[in-house]
C-alpha atoms as a PDB file:
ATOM      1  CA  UNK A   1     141.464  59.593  21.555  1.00  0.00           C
ATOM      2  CA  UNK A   2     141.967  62.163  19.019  1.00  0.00           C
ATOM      3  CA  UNK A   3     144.926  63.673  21.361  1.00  0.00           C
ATOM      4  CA  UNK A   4     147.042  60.597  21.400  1.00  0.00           C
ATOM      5  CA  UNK A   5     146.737  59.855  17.699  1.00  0.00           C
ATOM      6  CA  UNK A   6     146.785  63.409  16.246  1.00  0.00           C
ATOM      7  CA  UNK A   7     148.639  65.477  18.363  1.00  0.00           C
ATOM      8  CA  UNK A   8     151.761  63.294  19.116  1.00  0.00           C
ATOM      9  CA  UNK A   9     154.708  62.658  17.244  1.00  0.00           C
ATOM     10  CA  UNK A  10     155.277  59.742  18.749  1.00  0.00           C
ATOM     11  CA  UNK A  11     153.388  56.166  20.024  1.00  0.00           C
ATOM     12  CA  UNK A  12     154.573  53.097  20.863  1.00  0.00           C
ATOM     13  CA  UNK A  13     151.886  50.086  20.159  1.00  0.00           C
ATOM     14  CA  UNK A  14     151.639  46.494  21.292  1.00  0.00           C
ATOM     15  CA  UNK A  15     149.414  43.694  21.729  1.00  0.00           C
ATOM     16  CA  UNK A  16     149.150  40.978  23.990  1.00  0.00           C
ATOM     17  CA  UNK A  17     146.455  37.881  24.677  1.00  0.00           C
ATOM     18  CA  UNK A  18     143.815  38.243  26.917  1.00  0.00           C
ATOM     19  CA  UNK A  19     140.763  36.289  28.244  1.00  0.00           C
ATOM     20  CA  UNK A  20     137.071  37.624  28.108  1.00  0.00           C
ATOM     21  CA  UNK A  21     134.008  35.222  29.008  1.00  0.00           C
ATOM     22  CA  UNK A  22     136.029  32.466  28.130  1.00  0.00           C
ATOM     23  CA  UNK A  23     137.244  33.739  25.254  1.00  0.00           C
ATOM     24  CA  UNK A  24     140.845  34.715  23.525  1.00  0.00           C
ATOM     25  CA  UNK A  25     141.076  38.574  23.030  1.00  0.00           C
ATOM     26  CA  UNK A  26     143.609  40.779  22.199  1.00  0.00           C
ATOM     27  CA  UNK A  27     144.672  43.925  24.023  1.00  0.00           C
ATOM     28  CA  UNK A  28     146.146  46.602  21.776  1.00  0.00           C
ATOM     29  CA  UNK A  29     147.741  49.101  23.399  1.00  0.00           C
ATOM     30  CA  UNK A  30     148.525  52.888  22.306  1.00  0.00           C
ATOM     31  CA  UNK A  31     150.872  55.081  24.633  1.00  0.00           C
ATOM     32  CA  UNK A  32     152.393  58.646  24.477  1.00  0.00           C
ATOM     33  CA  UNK A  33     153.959  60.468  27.595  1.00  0.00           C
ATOM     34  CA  UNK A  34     150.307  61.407  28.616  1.00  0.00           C
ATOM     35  CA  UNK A  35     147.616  58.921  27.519  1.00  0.00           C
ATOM     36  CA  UNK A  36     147.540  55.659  26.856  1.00  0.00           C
ATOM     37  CA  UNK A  37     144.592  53.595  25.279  1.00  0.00           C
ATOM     38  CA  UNK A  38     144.009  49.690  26.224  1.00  0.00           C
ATOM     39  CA  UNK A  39     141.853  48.759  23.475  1.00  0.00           C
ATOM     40  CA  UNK A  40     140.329  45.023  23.872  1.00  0.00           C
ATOM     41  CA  UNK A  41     139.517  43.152  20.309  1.00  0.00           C
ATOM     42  CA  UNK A  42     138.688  39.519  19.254  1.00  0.00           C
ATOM     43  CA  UNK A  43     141.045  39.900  16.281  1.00  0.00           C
ATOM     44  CA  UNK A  44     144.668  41.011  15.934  1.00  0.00           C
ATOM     45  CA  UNK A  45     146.056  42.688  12.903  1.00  0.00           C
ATOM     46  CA  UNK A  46     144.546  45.279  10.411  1.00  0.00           C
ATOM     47  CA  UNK A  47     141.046  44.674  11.112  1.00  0.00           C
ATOM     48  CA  UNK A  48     141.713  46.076  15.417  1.00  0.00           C
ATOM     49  CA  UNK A  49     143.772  48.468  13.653  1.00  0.00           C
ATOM     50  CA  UNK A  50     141.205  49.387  11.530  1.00  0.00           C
ATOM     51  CA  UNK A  51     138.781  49.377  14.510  1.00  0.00           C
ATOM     52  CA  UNK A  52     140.386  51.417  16.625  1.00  0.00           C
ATOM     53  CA  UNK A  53     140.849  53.687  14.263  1.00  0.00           C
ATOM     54  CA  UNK A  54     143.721  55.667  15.021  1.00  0.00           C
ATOM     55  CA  UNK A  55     146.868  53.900  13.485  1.00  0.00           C
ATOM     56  CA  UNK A  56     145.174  54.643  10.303  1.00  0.00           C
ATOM     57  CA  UNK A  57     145.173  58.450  10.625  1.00  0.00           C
ATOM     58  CA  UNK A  58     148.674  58.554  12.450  1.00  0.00           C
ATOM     59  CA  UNK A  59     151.389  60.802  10.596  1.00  0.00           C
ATOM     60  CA  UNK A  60     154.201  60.220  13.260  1.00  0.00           C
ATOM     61  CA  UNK A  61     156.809  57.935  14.650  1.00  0.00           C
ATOM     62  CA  UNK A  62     155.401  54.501  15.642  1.00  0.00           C
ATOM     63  CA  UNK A  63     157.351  52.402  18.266  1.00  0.00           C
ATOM     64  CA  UNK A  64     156.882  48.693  17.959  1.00  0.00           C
ATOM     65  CA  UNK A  65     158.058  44.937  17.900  1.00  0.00           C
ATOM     66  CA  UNK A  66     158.377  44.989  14.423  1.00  0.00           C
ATOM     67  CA  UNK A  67     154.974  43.054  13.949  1.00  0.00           C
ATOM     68  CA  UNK A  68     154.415  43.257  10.560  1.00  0.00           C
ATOM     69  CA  UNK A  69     150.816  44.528  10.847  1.00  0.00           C
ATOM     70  CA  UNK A  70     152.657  47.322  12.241  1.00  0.00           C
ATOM     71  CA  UNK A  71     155.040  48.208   9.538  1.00  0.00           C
ATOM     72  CA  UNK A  72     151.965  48.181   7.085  1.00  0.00           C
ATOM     73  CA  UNK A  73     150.831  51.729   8.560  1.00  0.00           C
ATOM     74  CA  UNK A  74     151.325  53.515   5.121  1.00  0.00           C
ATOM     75  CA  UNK A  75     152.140  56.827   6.548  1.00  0.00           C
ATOM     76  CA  UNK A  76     154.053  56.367   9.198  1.00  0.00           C
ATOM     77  CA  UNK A  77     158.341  56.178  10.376  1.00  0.00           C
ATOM     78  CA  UNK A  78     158.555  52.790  12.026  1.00  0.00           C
ATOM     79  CA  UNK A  79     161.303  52.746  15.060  1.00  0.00           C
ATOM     80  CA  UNK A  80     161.883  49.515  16.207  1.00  0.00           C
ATOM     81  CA  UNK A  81     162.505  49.714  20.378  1.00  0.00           C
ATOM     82  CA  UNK A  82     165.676  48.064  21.413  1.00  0.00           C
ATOM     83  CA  UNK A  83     163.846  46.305  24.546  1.00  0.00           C
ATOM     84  CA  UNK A  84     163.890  43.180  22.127  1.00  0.00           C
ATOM     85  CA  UNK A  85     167.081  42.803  21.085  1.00  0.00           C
ATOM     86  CA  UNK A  86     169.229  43.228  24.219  1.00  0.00           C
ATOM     87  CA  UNK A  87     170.877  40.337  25.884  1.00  0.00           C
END
């Protein structure tokens, strides 16, 4: 894990809703060209963030939704992909 959070320049995160036992989850997801990291947490936000541990120590470009959990990454360039907004 310390590859994809250290050593790239770039990452794109998301999240979406998953079941486990019954039970609402969320699966985070980190990707590069060469790793990615499925990451399966009861919470969303700052606390899997936190948990996972590697938004908090990433120094690059961060690719996202524009979730605002997201833009709260204190040291990093947000770049919004355009996947959302195209008609």
């Amino acid at each position: 894990m310390k590859r994809l959070g250290k050593l790239s320049p770039v990452l794109h995160a998301d999240e979406t809703g998953i079941n486990i036992g019954g039970k609402n989850h969320w699966l985070h997801c980190l990707s590069n060209p060469q790793w990615t990291l499925y990451y399966a947490y009861a919470k969303r936000g700052s606390e899997a963030m936190a948990a996972m541990n590697i938004l908090p120590r990433f120094t690059g470009i961060l690719c996202h939704d524009h979730w605002t959990d997201f833009c709260s990454c204190k040291i990093c360039i947000s770049a919004i992909h355009g996947g959302q907004t195209l008609f």
